[in-house]
C-alpha atoms as a PDB file:
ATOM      1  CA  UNK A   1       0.000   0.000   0.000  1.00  0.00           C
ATOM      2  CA  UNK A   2       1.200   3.560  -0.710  1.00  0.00           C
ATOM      3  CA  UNK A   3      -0.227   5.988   1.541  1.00  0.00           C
ATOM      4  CA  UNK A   4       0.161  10.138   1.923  1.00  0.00           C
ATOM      5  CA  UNK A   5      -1.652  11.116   5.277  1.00  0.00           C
ATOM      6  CA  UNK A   6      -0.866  14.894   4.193  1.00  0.00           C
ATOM      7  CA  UNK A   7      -2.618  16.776   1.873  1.00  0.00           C
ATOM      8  CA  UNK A   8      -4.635  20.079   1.166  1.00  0.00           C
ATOM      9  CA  UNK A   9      -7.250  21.055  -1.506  1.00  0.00           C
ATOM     10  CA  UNK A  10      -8.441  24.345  -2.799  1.00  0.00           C
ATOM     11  CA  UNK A  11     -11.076  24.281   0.476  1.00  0.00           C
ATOM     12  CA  UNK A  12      -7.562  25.603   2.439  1.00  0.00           C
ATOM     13  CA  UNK A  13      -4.253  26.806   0.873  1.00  0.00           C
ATOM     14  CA  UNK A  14      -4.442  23.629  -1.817  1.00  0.00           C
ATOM     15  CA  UNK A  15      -4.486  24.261  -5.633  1.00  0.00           C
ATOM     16  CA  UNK A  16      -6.631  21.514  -6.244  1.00  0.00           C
ATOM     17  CA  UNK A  17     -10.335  20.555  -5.878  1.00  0.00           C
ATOM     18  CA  UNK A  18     -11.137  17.902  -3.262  1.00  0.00           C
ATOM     19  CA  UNK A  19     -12.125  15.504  -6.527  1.00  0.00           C
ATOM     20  CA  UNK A  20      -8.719  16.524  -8.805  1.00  0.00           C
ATOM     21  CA  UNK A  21      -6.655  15.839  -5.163  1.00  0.00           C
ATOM     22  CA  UNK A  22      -8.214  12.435  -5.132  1.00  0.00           C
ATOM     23  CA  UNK A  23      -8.079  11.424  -9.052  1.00  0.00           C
ATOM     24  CA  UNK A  24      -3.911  12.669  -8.905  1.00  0.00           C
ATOM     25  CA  UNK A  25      -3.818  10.858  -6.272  1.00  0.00           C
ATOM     26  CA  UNK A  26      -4.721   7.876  -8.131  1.00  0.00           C
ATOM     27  CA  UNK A  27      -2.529   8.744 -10.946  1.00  0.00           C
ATOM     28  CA  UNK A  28       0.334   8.814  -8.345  1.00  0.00           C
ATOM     29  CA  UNK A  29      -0.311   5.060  -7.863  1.00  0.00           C
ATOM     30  CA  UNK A  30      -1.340   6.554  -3.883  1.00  0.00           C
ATOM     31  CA  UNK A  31      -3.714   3.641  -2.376  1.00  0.00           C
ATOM     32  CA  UNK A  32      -4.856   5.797   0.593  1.00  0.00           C
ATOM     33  CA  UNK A  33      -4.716   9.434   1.732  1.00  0.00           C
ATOM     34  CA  UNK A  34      -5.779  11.703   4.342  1.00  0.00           C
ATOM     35  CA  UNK A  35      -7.421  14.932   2.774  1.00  0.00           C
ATOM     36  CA  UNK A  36      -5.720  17.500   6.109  1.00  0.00           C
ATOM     37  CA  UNK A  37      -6.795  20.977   5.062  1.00  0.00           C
ATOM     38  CA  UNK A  38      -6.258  23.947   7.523  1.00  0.00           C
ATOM     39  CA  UNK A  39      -9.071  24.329   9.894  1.00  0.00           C
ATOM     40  CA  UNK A  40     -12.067  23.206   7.595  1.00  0.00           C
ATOM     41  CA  UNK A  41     -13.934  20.182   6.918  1.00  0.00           C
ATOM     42  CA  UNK A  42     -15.187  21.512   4.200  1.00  0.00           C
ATOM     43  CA  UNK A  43     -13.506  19.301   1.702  1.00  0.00           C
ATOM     44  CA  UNK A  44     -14.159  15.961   2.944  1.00  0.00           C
ATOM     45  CA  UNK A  45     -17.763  14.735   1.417  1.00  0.00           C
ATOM     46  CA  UNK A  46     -16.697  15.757  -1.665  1.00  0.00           C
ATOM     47  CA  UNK A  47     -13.294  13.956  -1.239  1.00  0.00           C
ATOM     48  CA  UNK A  48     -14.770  10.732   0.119  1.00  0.00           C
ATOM     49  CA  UNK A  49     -17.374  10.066  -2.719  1.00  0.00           C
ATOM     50  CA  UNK A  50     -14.503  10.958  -5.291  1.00  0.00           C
ATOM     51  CA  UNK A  51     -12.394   8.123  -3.527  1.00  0.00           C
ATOM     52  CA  UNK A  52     -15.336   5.758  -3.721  1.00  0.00           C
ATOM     53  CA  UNK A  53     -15.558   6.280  -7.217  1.00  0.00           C
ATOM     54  CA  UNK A  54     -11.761   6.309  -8.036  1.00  0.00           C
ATOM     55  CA  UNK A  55     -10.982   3.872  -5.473  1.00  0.00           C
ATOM     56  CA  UNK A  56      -8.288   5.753  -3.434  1.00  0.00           C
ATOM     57  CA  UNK A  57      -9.418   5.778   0.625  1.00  0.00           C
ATOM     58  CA  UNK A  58      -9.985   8.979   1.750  1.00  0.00           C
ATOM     59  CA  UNK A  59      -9.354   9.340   5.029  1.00  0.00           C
ATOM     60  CA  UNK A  60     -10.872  12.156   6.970  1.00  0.00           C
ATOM     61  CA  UNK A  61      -8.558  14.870   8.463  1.00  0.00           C
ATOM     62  CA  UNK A  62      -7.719  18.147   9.575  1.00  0.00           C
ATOM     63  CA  UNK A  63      -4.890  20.297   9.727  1.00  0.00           C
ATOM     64  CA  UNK A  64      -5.597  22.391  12.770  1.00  0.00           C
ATOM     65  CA  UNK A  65      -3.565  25.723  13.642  1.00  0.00           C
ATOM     66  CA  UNK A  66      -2.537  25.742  17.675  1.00  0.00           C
ATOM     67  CA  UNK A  67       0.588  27.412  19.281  1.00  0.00           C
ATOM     68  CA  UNK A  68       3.027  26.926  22.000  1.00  0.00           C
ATOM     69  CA  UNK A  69       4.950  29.472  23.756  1.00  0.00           C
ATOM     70  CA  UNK A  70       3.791  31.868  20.930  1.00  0.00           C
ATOM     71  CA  UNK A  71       5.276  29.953  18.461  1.00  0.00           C
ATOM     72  CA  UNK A  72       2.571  27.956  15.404  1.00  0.00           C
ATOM     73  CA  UNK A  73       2.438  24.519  15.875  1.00  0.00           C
ATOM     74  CA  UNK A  74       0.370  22.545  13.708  1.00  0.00           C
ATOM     75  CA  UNK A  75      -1.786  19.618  14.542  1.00  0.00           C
ATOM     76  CA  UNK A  76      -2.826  16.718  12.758  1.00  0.00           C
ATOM     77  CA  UNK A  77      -6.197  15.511  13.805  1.00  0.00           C
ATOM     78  CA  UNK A  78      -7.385  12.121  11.974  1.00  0.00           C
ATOM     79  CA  UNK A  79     -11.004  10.431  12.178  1.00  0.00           C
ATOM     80  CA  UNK A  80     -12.690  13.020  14.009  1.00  0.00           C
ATOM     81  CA  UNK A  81     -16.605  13.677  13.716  1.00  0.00           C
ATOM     82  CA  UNK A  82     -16.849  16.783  11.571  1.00  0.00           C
ATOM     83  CA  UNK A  83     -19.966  17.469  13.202  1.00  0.00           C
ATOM     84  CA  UNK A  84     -18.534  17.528  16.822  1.00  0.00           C
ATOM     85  CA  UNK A  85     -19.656  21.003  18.448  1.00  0.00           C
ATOM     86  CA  UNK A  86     -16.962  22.152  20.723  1.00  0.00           C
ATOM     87  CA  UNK A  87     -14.456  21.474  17.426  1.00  0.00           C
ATOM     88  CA  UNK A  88     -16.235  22.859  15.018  1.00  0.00           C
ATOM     89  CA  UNK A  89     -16.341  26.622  17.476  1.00  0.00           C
ATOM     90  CA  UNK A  90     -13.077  26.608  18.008  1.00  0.00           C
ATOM     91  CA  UNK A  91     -11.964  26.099  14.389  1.00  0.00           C
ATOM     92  CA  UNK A  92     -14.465  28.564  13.311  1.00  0.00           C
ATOM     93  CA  UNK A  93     -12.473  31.253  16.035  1.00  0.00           C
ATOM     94  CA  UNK A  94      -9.647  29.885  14.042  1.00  0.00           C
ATOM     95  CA  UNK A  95     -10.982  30.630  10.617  1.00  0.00           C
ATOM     96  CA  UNK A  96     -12.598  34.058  11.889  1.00  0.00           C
ATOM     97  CA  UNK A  97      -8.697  34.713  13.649  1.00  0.00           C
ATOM     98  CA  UNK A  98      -7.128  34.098   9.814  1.00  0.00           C
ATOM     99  CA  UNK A  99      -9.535  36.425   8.470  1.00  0.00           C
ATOM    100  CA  UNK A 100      -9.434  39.506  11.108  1.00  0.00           C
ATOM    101  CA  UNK A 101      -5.972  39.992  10.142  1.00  0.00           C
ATOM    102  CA  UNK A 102      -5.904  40.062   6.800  1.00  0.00           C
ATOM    103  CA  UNK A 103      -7.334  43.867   6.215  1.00  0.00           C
ATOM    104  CA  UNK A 104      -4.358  44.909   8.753  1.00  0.00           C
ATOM    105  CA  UNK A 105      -1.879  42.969   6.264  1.00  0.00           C
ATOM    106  CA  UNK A 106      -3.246  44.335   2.933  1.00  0.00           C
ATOM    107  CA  UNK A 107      -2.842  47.598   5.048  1.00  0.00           C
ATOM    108  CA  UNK A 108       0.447  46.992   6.095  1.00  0.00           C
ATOM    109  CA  UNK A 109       2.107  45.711   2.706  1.00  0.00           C
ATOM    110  CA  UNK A 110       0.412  48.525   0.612  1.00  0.00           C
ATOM    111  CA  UNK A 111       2.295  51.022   3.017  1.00  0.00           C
ATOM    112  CA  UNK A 112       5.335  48.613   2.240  1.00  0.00           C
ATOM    113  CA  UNK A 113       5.081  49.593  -1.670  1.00  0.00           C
ATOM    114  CA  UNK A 114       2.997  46.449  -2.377  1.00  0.00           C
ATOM    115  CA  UNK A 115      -0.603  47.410  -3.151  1.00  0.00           C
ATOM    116  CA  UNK A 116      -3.174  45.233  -3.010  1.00  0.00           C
ATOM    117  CA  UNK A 117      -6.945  45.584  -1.417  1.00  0.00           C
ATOM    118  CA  UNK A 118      -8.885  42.671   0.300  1.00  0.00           C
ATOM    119  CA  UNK A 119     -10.679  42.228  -3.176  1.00  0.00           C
ATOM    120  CA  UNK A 120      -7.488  40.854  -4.468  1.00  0.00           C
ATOM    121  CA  UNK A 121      -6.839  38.626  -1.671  1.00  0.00           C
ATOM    122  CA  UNK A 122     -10.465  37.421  -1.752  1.00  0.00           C
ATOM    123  CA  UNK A 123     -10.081  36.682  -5.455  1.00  0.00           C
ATOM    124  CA  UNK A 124      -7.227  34.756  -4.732  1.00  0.00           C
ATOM    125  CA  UNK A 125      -8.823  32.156  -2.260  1.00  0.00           C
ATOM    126  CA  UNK A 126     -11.577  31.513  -4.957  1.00  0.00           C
ATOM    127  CA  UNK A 127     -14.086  31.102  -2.168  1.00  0.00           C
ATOM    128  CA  UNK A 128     -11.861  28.765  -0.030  1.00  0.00           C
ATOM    129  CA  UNK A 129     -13.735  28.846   3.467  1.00  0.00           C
ATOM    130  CA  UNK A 130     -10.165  28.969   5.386  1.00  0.00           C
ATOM    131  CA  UNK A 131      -8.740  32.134   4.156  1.00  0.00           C
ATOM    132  CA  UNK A 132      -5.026  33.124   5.205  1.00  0.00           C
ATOM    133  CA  UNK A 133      -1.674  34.326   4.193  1.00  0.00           C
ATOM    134  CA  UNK A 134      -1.433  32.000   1.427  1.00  0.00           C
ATOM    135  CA  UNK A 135      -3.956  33.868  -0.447  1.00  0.00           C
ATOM    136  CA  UNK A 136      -2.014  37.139   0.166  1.00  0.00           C
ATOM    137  CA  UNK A 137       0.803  35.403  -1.038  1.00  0.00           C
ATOM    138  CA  UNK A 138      -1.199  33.952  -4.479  1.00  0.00           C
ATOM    139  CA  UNK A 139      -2.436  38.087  -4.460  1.00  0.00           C
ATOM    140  CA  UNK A 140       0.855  39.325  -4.551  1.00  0.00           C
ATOM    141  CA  UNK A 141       1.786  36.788  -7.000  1.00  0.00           C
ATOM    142  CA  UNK A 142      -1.399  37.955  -9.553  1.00  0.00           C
ATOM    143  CA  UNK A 143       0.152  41.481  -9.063  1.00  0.00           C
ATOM    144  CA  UNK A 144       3.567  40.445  -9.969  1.00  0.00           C
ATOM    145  CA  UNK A 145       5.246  41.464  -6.772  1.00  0.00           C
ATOM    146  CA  UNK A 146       6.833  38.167  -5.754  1.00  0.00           C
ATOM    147  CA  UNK A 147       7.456  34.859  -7.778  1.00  0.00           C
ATOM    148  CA  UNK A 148       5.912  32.630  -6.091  1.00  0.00           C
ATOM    149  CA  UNK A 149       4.857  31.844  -1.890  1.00  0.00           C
ATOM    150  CA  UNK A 150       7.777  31.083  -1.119  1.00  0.00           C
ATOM    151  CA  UNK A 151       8.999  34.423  -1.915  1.00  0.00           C
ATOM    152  CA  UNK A 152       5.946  35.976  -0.470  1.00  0.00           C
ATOM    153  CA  UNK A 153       6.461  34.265   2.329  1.00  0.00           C
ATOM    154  CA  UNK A 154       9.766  35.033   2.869  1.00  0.00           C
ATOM    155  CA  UNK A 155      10.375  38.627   1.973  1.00  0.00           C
ATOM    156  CA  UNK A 156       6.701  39.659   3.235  1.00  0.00           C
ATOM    157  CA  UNK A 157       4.478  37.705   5.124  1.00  0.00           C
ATOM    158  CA  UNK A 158       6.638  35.517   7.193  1.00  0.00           C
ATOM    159  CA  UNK A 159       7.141  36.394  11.103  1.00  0.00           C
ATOM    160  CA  UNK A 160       9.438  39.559  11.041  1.00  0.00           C
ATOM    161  CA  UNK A 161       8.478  40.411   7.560  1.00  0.00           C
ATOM    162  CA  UNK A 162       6.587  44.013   6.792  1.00  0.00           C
ATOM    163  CA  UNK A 163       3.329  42.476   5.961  1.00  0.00           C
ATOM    164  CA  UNK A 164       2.753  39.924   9.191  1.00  0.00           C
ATOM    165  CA  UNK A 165       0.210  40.413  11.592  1.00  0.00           C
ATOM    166  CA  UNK A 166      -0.327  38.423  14.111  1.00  0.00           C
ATOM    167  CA  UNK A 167      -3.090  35.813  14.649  1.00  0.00           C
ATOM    168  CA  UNK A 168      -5.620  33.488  16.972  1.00  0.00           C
ATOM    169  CA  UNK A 169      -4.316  30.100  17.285  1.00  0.00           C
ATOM    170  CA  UNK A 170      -5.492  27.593  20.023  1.00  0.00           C
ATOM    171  CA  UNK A 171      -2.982  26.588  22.926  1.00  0.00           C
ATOM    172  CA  UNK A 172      -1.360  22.854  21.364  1.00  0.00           C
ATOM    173  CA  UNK A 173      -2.917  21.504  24.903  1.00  0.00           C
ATOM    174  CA  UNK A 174      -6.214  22.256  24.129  1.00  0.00           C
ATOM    175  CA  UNK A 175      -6.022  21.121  20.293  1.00  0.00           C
ATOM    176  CA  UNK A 176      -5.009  17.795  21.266  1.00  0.00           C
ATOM    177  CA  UNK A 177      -7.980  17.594  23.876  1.00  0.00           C
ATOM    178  CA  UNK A 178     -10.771  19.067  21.460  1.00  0.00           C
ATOM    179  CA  UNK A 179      -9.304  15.928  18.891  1.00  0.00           C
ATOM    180  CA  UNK A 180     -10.070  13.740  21.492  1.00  0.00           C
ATOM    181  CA  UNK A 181     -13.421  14.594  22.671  1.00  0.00           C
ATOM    182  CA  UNK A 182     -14.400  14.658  19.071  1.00  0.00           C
ATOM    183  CA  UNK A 183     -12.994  10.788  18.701  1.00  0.00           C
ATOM    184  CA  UNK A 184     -10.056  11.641  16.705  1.00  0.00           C
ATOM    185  CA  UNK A 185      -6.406  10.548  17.090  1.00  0.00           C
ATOM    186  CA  UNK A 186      -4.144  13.862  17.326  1.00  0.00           C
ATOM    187  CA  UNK A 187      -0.559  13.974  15.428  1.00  0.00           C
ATOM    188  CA  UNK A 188       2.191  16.602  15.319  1.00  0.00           C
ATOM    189  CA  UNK A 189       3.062  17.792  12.212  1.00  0.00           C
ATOM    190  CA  UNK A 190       6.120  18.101  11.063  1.00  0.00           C
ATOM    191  CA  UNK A 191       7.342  18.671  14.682  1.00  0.00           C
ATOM    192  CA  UNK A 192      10.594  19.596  13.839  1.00  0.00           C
ATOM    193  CA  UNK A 193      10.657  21.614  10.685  1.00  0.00           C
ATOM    194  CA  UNK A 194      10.188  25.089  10.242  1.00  0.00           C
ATOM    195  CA  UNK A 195      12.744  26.030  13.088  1.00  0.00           C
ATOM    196  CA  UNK A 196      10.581  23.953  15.910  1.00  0.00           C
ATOM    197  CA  UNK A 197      13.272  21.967  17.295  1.00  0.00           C
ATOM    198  CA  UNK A 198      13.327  24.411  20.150  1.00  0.00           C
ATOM    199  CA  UNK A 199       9.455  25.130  20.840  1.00  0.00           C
ATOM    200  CA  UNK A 200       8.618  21.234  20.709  1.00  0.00           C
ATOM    201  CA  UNK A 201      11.646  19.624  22.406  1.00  0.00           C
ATOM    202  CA  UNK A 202      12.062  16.473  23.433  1.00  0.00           C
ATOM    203  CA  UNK A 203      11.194  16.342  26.800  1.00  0.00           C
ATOM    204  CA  UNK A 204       8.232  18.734  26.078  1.00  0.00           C
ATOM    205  CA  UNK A 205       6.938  15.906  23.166  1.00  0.00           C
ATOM    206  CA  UNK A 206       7.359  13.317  25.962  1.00  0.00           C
ATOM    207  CA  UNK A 207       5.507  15.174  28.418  1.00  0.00           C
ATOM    208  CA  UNK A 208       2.702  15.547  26.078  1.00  0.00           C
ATOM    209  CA  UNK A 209       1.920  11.722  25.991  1.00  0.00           C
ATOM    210  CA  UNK A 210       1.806  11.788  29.472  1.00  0.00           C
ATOM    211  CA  UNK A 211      -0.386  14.858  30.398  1.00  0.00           C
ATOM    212  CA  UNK A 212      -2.396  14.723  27.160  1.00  0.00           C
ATOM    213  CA  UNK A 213      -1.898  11.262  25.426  1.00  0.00           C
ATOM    214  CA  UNK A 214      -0.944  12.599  22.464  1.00  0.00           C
ATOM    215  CA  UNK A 215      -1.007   9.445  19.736  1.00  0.00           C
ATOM    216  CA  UNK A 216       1.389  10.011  16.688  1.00  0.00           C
ATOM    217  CA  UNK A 217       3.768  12.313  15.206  1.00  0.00           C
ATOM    218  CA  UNK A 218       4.610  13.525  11.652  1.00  0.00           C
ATOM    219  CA  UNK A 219       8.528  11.956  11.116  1.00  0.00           C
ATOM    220  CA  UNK A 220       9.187  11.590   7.191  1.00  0.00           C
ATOM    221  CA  UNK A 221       8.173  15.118   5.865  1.00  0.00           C
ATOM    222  CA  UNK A 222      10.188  17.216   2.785  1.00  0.00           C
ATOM    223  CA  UNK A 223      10.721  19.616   6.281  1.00  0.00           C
ATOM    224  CA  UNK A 224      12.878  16.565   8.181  1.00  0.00           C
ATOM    225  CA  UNK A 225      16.652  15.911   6.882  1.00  0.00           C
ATOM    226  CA  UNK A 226      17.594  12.610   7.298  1.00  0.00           C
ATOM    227  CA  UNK A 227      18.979  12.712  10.671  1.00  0.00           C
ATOM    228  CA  UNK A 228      15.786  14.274  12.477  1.00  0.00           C
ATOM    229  CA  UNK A 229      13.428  11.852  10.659  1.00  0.00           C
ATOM    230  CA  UNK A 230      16.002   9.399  12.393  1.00  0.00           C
ATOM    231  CA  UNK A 231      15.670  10.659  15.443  1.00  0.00           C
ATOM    232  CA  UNK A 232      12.211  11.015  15.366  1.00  0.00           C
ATOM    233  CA  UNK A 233      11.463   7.758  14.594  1.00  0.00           C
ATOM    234  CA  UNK A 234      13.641   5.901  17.335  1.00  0.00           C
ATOM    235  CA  UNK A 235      11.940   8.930  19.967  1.00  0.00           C
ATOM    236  CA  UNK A 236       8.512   7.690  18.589  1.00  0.00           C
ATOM    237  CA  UNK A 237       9.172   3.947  18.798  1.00  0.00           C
ATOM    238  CA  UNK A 238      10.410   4.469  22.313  1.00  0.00           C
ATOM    239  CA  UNK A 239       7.130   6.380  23.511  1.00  0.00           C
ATOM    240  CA  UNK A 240       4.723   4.273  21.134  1.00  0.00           C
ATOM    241  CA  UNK A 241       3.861   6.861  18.538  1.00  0.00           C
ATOM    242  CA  UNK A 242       2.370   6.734  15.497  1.00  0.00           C
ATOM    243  CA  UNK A 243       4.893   7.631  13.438  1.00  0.00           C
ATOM    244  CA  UNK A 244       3.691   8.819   9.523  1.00  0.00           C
ATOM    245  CA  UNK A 245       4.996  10.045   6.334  1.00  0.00           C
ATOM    246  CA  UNK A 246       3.505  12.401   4.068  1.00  0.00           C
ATOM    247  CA  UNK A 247       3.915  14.992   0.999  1.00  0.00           C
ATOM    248  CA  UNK A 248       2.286  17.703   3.075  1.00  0.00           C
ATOM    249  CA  UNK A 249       1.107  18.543  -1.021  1.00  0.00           C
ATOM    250  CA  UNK A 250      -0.579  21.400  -1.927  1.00  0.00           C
ATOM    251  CA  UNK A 251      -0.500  21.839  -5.827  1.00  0.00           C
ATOM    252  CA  UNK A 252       1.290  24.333  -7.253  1.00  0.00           C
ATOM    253  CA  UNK A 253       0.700  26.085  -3.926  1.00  0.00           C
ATOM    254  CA  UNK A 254       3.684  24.664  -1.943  1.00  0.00           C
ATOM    255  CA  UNK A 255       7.117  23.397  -4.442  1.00  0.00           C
ATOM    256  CA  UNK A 256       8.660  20.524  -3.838  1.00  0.00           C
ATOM    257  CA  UNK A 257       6.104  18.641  -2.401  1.00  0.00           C
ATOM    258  CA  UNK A 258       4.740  16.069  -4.848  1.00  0.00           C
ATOM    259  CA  UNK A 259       2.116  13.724  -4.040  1.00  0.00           C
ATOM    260  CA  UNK A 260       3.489  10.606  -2.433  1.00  0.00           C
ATOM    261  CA  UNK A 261       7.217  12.271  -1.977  1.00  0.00           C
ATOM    262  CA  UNK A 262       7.179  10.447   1.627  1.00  0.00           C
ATOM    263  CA  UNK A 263       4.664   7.698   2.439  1.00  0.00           C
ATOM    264  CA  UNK A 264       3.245   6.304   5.583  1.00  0.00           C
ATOM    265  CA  UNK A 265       4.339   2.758   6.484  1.00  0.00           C
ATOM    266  CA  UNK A 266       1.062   0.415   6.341  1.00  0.00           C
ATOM    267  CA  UNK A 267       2.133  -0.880   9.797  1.00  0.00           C
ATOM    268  CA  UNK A 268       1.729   2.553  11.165  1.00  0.00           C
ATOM    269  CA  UNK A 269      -1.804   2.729   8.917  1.00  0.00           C
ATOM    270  CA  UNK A 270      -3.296   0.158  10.556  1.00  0.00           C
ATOM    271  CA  UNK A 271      -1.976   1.185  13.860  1.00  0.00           C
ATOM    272  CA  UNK A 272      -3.382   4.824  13.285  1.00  0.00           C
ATOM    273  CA  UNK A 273      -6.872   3.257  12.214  1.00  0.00           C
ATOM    274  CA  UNK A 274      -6.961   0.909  15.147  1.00  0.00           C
ATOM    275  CA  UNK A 275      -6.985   3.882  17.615  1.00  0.00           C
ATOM    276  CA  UNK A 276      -9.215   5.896  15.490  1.00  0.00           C
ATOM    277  CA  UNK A 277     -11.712   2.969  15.984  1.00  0.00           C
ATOM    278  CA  UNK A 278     -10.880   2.538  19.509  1.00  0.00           C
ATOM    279  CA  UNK A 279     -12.177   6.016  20.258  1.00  0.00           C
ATOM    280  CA  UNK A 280     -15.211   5.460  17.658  1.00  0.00           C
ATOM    281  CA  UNK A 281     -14.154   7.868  15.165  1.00  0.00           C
ATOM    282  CA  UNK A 282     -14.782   8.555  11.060  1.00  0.00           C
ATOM    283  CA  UNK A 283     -12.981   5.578   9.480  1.00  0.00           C
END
């Protein structure tokens, strides 16, 4: 089985439709993935009857924005009940938190030489219901100001840069409970990538599955070098993670991050499913 637990339509920051994610998935020879976008369900009915008819699993996930000692963490939530209540209020805070800043970023970047209004930036997301600095990023790219993200990122939007502003993001703590309580299994992403090293150390990560039972972590990601996804894996084994693999793909919206590029191993599937049933979630 080849399976990418990692992935993000046009409903978040993706470039693809829930139904084109699924059918390249397919053509990517990918048996199973998990459909993770950023604080939204929104993509998963849609993503789930395309698998049925394509026949790639679809596995029903979330990517959900929480922070640590002020820095972003993100958090991996798989199986959970779409409909649960408490969730869903707290990713809509989430969603309304990515949304409040962005007038105070088009704001802040058109004072920067870089103007843009929130009509661009709405354009952009093509009616995605999580709206962020991606879609700032695809803005400045329609104007011609950057290359690509990454540049906009970089040079702009990035912590530091002119154009950031600040935004809500649930304490890690809490994320992993609300996963719980709404029968999911919860999963670091990419714990150390993106300069996280220090805000998620070791000793932190183990405390975690003590205090909060956290299940699983993200270890082979494009964001690990080969050393960290080592280390990761033997920390992992030693406190009985989950320990998954994914692309982390988001179209043309993210380079160097092909469908499939790192793969889940099926041992840690079934493990990851068994403890999504356990808790009676979405399988």
């Amino acid at each position: 089985m080849k399976i990418d637990l990692h992935t993000h339509s046009r409903v978040s920051d993706g470039t693809d439709t829930p139904t084109s994610l699924v059918r390249l998935a397919a053509q990517a020879g990918l048996d199973v993935i998990a459909l993770t976008d950023h604080d939204s369900f929104g993509g998963i009915p849609e993503a789930m009857e395309a698998g049925k008819r394509i026949g790639v699993k679809v596995l029903c996930g979330i990517e959900m924005s929480t922070e640590h000692n002020g820095r972003s963490v993100h958090l991996l939530g798989y199986g959970c009940d779409p409909f649960d209540r408490q969730l869903g209020e707290e990713l809509g805070r989430i969603r309304f938190g990515r949304t409040d800043r962005l007038p105070g970023m088009v704001e802040k970047l058109t004072e920067a030489g870089l103007p843009i209004t929130m009509d661009d930036v709405m354009t952009a997301a093509g009616g995605a219901p999580a709206v962020g600095r991606p879609h700032v990023a695809d803005a400045l790219v329609a104007k011609g100001y950057v290359e690509d993200r990454e540049e906009a990122f970089a040079k702009w939007l990035g912590e530091g840069c002119p154009g950031y502003v600040h935004r809500y993001a649930v304490p890690l703590e809490r994320g992993i409970d609300l996963i719980h309580a709404a029968k999911g299994v919860a999963v670091i992403a990419h714990p150390w990538g993106r300069g996280n090293r220090e805000t998620l150390p070791a000793p932190y990560l183990e405390e975690l599955v003590r205090s909060h039972a956290l299940e699983g972590i993200e270890v082979d990601h494009p964001d690990h070098d080969d050393d960290t996804r080592s280390l990761l894996f033997e920390m992992g084994a030693r406190l009985g993670l989950v320990r998954t693999g994914s692309s982390d793909y988001h179209g043309t919206g993210k380079k160097n991050h092909p469908l499939g590029s790192n793969l889940t191993r099926p041992s840690a599937y079934r493990d990851l499913i068994g403890r999504i049933r356990r808790r009676g979630g979405v399988v």
